[in-house]
Protein backbone atom coordinates (compact mmCIF):
# COMPACT_ATOMS: atom_id res chain seq x y z
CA UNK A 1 20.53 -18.94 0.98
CA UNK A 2 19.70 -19.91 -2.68
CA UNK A 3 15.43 -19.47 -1.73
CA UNK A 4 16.59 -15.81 -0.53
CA UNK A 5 18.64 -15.12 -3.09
CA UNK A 6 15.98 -15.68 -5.88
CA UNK A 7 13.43 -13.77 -3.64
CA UNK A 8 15.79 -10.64 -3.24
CA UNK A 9 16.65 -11.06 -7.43
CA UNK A 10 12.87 -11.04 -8.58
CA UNK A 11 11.64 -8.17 -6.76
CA UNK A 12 12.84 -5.70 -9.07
CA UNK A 13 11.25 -7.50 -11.96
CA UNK A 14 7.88 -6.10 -10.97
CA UNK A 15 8.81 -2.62 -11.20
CA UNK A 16 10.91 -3.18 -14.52
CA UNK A 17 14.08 -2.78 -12.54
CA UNK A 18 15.56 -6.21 -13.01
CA UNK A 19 19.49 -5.52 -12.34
CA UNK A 20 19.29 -1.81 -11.69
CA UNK A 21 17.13 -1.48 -8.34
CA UNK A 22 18.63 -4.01 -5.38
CA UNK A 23 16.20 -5.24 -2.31
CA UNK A 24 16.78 -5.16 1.30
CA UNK A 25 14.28 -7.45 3.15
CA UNK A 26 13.95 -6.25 6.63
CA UNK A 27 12.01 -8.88 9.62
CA UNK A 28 8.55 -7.60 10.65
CA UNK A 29 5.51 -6.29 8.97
CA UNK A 30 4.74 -3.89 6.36
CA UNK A 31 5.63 -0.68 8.34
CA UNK A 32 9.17 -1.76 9.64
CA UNK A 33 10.11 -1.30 5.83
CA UNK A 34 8.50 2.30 5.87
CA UNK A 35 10.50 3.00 8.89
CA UNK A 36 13.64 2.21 7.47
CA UNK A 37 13.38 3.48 4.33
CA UNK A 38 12.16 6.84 6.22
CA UNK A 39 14.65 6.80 8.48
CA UNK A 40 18.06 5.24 6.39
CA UNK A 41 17.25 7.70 3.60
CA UNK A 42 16.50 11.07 5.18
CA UNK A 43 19.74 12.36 6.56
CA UNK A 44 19.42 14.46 9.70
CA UNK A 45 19.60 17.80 7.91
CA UNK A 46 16.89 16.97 5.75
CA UNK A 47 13.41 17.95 4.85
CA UNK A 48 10.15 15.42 3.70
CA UNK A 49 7.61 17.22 2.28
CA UNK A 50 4.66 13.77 3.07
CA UNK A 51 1.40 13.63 1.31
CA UNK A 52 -0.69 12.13 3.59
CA UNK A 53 -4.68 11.80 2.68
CA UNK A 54 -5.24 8.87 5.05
CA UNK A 55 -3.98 7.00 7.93
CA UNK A 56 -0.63 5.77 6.53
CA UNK A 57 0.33 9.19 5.24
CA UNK A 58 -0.29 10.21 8.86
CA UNK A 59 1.67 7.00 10.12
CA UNK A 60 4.99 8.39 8.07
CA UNK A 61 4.58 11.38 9.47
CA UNK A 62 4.73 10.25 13.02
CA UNK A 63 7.58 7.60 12.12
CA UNK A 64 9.78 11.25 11.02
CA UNK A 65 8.77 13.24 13.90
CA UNK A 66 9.87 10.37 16.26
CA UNK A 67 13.64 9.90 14.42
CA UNK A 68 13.30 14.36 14.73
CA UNK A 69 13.22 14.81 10.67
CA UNK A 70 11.61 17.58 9.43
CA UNK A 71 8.92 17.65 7.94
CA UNK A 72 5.93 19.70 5.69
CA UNK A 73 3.16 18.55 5.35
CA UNK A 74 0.58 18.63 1.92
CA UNK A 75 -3.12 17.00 3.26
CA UNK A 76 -6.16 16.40 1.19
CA UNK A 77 -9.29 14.69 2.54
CA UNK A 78 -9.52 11.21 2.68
CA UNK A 79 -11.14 10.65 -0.84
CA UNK A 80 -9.18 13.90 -2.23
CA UNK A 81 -5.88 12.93 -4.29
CA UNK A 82 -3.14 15.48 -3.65
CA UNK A 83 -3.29 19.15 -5.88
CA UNK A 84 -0.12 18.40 -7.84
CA UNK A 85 -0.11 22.17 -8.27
CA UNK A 86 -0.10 22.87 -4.40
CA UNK A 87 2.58 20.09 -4.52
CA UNK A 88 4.42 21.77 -7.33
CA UNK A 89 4.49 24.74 -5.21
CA UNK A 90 5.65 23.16 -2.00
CA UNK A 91 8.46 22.12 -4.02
CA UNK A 92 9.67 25.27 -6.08
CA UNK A 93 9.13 27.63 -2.39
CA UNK A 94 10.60 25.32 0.18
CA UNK A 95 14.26 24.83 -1.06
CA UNK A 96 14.89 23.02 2.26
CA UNK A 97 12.99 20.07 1.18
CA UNK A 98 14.99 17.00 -0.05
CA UNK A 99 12.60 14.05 0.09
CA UNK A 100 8.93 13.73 -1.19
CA UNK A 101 7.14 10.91 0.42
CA UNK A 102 4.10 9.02 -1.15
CA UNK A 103 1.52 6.16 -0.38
CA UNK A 104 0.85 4.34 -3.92
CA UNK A 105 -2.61 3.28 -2.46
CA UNK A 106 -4.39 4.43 0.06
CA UNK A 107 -6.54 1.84 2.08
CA UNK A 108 -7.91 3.80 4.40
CA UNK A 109 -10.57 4.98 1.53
CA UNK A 110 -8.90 2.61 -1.48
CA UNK A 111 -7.98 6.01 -3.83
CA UNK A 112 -5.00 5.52 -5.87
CA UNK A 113 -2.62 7.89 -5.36
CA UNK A 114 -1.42 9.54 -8.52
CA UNK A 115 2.55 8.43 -8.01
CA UNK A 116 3.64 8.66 -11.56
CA UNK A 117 3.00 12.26 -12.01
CA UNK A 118 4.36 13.04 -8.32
CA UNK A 119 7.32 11.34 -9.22
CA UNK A 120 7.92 13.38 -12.15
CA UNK A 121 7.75 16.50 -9.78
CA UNK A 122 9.82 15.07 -7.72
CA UNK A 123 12.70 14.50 -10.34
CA UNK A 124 12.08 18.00 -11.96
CA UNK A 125 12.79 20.01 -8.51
CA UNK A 126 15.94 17.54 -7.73
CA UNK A 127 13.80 15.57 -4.95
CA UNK A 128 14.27 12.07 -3.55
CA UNK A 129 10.56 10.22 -3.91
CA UNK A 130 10.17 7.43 -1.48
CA UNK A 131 6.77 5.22 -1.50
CA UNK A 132 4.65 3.50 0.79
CA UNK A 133 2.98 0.67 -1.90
CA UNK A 134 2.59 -1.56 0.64
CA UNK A 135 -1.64 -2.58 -0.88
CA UNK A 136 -0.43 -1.85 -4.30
CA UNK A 137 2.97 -3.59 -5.33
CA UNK A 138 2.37 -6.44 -7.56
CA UNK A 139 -1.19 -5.38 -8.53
CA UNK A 140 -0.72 -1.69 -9.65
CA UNK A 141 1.95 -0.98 -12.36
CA UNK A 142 4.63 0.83 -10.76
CA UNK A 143 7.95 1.61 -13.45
CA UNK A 144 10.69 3.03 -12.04
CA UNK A 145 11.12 4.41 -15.62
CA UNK A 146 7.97 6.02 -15.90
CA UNK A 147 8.19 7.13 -12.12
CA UNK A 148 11.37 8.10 -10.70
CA UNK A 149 11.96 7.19 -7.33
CA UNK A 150 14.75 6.39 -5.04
CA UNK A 151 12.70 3.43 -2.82
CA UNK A 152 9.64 1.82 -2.37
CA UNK A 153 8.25 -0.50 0.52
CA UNK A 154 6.13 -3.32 0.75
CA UNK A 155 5.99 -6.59 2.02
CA UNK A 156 5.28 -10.37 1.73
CA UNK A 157 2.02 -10.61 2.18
CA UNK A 158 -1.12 -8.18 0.79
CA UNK A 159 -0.68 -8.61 -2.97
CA UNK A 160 1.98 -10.86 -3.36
CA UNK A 161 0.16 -13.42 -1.27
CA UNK A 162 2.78 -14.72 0.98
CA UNK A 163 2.40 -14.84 5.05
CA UNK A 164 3.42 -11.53 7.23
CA UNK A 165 6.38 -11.36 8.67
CA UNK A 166 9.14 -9.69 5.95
CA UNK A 167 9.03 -5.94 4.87
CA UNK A 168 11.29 -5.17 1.72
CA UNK A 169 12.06 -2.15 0.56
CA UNK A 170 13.58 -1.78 -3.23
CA UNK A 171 15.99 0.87 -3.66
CA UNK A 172 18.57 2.20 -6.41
CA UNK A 173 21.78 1.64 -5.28
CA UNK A 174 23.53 4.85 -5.83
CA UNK A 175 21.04 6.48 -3.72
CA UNK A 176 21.27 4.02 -1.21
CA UNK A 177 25.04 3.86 -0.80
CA UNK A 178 24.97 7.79 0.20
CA UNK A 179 22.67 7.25 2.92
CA UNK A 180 25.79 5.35 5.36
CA UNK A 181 25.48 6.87 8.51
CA UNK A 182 21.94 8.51 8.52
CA UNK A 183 19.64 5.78 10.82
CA UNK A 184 18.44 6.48 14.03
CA UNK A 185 18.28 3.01 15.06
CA UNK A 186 20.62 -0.53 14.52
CA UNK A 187 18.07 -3.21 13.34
CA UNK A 188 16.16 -0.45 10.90
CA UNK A 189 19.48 0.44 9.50
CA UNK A 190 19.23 -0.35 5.64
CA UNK A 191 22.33 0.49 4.35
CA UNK A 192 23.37 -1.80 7.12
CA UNK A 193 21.79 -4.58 5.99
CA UNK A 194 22.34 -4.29 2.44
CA UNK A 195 26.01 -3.84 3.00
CA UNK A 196 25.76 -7.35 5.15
CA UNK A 197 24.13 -9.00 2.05
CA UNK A 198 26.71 -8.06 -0.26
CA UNK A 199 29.61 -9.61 1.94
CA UNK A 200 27.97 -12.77 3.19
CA UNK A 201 24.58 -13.26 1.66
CA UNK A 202 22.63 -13.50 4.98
CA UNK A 203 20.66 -11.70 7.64
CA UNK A 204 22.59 -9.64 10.20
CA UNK A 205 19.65 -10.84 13.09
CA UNK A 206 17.50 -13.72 12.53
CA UNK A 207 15.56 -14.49 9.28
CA UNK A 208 12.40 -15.34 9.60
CA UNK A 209 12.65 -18.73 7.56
CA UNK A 210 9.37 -20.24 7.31
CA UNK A 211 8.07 -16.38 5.66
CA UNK A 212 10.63 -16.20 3.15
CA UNK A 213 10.04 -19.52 1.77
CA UNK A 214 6.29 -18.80 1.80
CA UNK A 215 7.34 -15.65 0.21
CA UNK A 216 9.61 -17.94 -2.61
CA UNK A 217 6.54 -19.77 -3.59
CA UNK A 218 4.10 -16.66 -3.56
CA UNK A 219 6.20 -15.57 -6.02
CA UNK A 220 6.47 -18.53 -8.07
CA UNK A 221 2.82 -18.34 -8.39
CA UNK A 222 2.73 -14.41 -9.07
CA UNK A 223 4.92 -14.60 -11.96
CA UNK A 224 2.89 -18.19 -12.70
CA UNK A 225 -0.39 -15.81 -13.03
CA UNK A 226 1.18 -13.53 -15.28
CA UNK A 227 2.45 -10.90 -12.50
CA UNK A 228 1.47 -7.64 -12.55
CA UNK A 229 -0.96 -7.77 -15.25
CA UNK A 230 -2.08 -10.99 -14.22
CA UNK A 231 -2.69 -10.40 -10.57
CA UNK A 232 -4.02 -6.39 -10.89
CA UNK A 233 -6.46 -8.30 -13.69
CA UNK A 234 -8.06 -10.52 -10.99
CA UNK A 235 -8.55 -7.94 -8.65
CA UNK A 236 -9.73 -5.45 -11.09
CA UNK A 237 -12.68 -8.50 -11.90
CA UNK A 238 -13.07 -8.85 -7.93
CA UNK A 239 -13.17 -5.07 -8.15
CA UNK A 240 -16.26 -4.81 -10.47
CA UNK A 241 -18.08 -7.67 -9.69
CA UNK A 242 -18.28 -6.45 -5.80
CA UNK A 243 -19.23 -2.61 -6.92
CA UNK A 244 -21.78 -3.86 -9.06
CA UNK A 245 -22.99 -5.69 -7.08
CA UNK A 246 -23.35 -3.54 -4.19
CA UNK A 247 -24.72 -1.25 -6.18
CA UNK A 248 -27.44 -3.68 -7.05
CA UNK A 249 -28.60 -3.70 -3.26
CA UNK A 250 -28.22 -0.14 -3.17
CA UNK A 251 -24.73 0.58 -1.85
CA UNK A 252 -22.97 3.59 -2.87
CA UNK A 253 -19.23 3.67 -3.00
CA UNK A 254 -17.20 6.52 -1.39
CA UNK A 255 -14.91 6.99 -4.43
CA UNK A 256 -15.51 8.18 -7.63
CA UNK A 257 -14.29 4.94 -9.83
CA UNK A 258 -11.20 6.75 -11.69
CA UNK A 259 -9.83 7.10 -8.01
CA UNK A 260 -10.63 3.69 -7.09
CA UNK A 261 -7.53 1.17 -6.74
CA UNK A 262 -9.46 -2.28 -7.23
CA UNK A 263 -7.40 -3.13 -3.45
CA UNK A 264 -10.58 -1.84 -1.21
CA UNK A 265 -13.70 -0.64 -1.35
CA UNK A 266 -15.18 1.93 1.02
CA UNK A 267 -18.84 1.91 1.08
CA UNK A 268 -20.88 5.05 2.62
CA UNK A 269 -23.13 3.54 5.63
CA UNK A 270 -26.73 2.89 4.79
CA UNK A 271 -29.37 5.28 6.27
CA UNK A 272 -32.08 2.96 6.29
CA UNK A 273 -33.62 2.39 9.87
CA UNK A 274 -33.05 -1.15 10.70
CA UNK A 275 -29.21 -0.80 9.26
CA UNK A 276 -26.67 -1.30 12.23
CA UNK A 277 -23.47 -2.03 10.83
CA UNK A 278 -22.09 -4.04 13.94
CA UNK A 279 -25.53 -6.43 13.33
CA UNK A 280 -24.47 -5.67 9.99
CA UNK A 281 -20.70 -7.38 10.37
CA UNK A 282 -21.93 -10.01 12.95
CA UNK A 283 -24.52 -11.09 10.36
CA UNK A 284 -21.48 -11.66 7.94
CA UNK A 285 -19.06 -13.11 10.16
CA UNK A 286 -21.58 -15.65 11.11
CA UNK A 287 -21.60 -16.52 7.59
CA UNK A 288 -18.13 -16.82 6.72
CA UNK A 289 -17.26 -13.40 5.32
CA UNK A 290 -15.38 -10.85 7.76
CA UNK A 291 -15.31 -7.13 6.48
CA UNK A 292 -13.41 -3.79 7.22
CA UNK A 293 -14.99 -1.01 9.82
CA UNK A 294 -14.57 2.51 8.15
CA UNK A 295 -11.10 4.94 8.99
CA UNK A 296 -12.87 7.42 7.70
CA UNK A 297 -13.39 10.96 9.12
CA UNK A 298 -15.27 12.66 6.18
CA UNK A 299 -17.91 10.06 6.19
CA UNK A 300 -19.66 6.94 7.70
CA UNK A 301 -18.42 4.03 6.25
CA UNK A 302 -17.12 0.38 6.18
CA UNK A 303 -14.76 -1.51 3.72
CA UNK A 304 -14.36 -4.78 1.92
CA UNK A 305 -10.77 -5.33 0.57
CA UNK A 306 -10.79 -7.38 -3.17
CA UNK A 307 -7.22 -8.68 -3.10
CA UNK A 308 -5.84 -12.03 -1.45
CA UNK A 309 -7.02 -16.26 -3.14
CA UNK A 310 -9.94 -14.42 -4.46
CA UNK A 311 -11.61 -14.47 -7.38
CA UNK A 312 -14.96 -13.26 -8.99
CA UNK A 313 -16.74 -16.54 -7.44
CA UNK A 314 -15.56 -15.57 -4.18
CA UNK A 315 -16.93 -11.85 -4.94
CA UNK A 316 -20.33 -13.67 -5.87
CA UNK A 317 -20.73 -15.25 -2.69
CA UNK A 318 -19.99 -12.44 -0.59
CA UNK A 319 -22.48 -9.98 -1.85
CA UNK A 320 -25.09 -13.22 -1.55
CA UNK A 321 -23.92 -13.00 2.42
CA UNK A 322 -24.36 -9.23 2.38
CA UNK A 323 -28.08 -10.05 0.88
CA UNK A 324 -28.97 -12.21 3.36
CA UNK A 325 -27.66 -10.38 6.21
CA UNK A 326 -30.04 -7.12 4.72
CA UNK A 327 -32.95 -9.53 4.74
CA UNK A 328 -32.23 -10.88 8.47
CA UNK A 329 -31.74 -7.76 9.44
CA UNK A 330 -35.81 -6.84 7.72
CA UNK A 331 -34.47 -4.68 4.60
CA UNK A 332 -36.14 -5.37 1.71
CA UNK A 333 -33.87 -2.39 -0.02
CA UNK A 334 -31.83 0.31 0.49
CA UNK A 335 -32.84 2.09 -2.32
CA UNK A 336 -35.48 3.71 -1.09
CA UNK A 337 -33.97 4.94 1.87
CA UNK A 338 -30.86 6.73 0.38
C-alpha cells in the first residue's frame, strides 16, 4: 500500500501538479487508460471534437464510437500537425462539442503534437481537453499551467521505463468528481476507482503487484536522472546522434525537425535497387538491433524509436548495424540513388 501510495503521489509532479491533479492507475496497457478516460469523462450527451493525424487519433475515435459518443472529427496527414485555425473554428461553430481530445506525440510518424496551444483553445471556448501522452509523459514538458486540461493518460512503461501492465490517467479532481455515472463499462469506470482509493487505499480488482513496484523504482530513477529535463535530455542526444547519423548514410527523415518529438524516428524507404527493407530488418535483427515497420499511408517508411536504457553509445552502435547491413546487402551509398 505504502509503494502505491508514493507511485499515485509523484505522478503529478511531472506535470507541475503536485497536490492539485490526483491519479487513477487502471490494470492493462497504455490504451485501457485512454478508454477510461474517454469513456468516464464524456457523458452520454456529449460531443469530442478528436484530432487524429495518426493511428492513435484513429484508435480514440473507434474507442467513442464503440461506448456511442459523438464525435467530429479534425484530420491532418500523418506528418501534418492540426490547423489550430480549422480547430478554432470547429470550436466557435459546433456549440455541441464539450470535449477536445489530443495525442501529445504521435508515434505513428514521431510529430509532436502542438498540445499547449490546443489546450489554450480548448479553455477559451469552455472545452474539456483530454490527452493521449502515452510516448511523451516524462520526456516532453507537459504543465497543466501552461496547458489546461482536465486528464491525461499514460502508462508505466515507454518513458518512464517501468514494465507494461498499469495505465494511469491524471486528472483534476473537480472535473473528475462530475463525471459519476457516465462509464459504459465496470472495470474502465474511473470515478469508480478513484472513489475506491479514497476510502480504502486499494484496487477494486486485482493489482498487478510485480508492475507497480517496477513502476516505484522506475520512478526512483526518473526523478534520480533529473526527470523531465533529465530524461527528454537523453533522448533528445539519442535523437540527434541517430538523425545524424542516418543522414550520414543517406537517410532522409519524414519530419521536418521542429515537428520531430526525439520519441521516434520515421525514415522515408531507400530507392536504391538492392534496398529491401525486410532483408533490411532481418540484417539488423541478426545483429542485435530490432526496428519499427512504417504506419504510414503518405509514404514508404520504417521507424526506430530513441527512448527506453538508451543512450548516445547505444545510438552509435545501431547506425554501425544499419552500416553493415547496407554493405551486406551490396550498397556502397544511398546517396546517389535518392
Amino acid at each position: 500500500l505504502k509503494i502505491n501510495k508514493e507511485v499515485l503521489e509523484r505522478l503529478p509532479e511531472i506535470i507541475n501538479a503536485k497536490g492539485e491533479y490526483v491519479t487513477v492507475p487502471v490494470q492493462g496497457s497504455g490504451t485501457f487508460a485512454v478508454e477510461a478516460m474517454l469513456t468516464t469523462f464524456v457523458p452520454a450527451g456529449g460531443k469530442v471534437l478528436v484530432l487524429i493525424n495518426g493511428a492513435y487519433g484513429h484508435r480514440a475515435q473507434k474507442i467513442l464510437d464503440i461506448a456511442k459518443r459523438r464525435v467530429v472529427v479534425h484530420e491532418t496527414a500523418e506528418d501534418t500537425p492540426p490547423d489550430l485555425a480549422a480547430v478554432e473554428s470547429l470550436l466557435k461553430t459546433d456549440k455541441a462539442i464539450t470535449h477536445v481530445f489530443a495525442v501529445h506525440c504521435e508515434t505513428t510518424s514521431g510529430i509532436l503534437n502542438p498540445v499547449e496551444a490546443i489546450g489554450r483553445l480548448a479553455k477559451t471556448y469552455g472545452k474539456s481537453l483530454l490527452l493521449d501522452s502515452m510516448s511523451a509523459f516524462g520526456a516532453l514538458p507537459l504543465d497543466v499551467k501552461t496547458t489546461p486540461f482536465d486528464a491525461v493518460a499514460a502508462s508505466s512503461n515507454k518513458c518512464i521505463e517501468g514494465v507494461p501492465g498499469l495505465g494511469f490517467v491524471i486528472a483534476d479532481p473537480k472535473a473528475l468528481e462530475k463525471t459519476k455515472g457516465n462509464a459504459t463499462t465496470l472495470v474502465l469506470d474511473l470515478h469508480d476507482q478513484w472513489q475506491n482509493f479514497v476510502k480504502t487505499g486499494q484496487y477494486r480488482f486485482t493489482p498487478p503487484i510485480h508492475v507497480i513496484v517496477a513502476f516505484h523504482q522506475a520512478l526512483t530513477e526518473f526523478f534520480a536522472e533529473g526527470g523531465q529535463k533529465g530524461r527528454g535530455g537523453r533522448y533528445g542526444d539519442n535523437c540527434k546522434v541517430l538523425i545524424d547519423g542516418m543522414a550520414r548514410l543517406g537517410f532522409s527523415t519524414l519530419l521536418k525537425p521542429a515537428l520531430q518529438a526525439p520519441i521516434i524516428v520515421t525514415f522515408h524507404m531507400p530507392k536504391h535497387p538492392r534496398f529491401h527493407f525486410q532483408t533490411f530488418y532481418d540484417k539488423l535483427k541478426e545483429q542485435g538491433y530490432i526496428i519499427y515497420p512504417g504506419k504510414l499511408t503518405v509514404a514508404d517508411s520504417f521507424r526506430i524509436g530513441c527512448i527506453g536504457r538508451l543512450d548516445a553509445s547505444h545510438m552509435k552502435g545501431a547506425l554501425a548495424a544499419v552500416e553493415q547491413a547496407l554493405k551486406e546487402m551490396g550498397i556502397e551509398s544511398l546517396k546517389s540513388a535518392a
